[in-house]
Protein backbone atom coordinates (compact mmCIF):
# COMPACT_ATOMS: atom_id res chain seq x y z
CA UNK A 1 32.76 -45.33 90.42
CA UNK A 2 30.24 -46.40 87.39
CA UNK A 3 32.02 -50.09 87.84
CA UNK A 4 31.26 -50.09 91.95
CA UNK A 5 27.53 -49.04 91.04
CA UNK A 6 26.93 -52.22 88.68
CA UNK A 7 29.00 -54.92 90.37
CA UNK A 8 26.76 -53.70 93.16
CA UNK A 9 23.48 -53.68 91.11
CA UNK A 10 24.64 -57.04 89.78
CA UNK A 11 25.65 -58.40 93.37
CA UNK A 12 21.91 -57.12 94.64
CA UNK A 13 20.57 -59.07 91.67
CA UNK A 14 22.15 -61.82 92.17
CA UNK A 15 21.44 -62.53 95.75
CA UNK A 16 17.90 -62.12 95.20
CA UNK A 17 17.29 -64.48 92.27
CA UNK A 18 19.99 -66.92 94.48
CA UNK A 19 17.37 -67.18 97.79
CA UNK A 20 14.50 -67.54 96.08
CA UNK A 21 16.16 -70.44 94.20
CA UNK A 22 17.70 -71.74 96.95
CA UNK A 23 14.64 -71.39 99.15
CA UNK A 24 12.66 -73.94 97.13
CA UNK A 25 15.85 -76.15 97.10
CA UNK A 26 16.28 -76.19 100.71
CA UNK A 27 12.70 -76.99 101.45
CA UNK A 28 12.52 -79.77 99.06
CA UNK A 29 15.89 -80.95 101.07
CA UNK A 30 14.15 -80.66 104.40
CA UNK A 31 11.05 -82.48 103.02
CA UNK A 32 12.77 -85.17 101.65
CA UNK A 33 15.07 -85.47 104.71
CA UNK A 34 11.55 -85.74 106.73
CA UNK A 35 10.34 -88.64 104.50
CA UNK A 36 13.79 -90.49 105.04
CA UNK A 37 14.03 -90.09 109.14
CA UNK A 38 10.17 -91.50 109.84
CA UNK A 39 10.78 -94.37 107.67
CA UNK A 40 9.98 -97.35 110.02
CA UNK A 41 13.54 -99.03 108.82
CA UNK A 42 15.56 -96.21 109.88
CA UNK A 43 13.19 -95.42 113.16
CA UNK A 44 14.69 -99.20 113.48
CA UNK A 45 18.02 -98.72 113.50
CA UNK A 46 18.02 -95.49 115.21
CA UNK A 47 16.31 -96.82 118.42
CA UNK A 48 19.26 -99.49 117.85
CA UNK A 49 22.15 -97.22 118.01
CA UNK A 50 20.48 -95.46 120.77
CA UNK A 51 20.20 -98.80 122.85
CA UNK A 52 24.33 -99.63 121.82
CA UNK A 53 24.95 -95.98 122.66
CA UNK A 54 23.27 -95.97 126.26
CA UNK A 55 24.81 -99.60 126.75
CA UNK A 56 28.46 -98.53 125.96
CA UNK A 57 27.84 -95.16 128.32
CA UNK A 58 26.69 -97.52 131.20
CA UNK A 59 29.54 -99.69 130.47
CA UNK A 60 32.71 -96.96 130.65
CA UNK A 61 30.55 -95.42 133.58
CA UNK A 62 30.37 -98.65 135.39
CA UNK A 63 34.53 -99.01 134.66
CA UNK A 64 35.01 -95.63 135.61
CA UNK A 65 33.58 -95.61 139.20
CA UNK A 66 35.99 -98.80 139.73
CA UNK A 67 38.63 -97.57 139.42
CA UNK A 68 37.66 -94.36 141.07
């Protein structure tokens, strides 16, 4: 019983100390992931993809009422 009491102690311990830690990583993750996604060259390429994208969906839609 002693055993259960301090792997839970240490377990408790652990968890705390392990979201406080991996608070301030995930925030700096989200930050930096902010920074990367309104940089003007991948704004670029994204509103490039998008334009492929909605071209290739008009595309098979266009095929697909043909043969409909």
């Amino acid at each position: 019983m002693g055993k259960l009491v301090w792997f839970a102690a240490g377990a408790a311990v652990g968890f705390v100390f392990g979201t406080r830690a991996g608070r301030q990583t995930y925030d700096d993750l989200v930050a930096t992931t902010r920074k990367v996604m309104e940089h003007p060259t991948v704004q670029e390429a994204a509103g490039l993809v998008q334009a492929q994208a909605a071209k290739l969906y008009d595309e098979g839609l266009r095929k697909l009422n043909q043969q409909v």
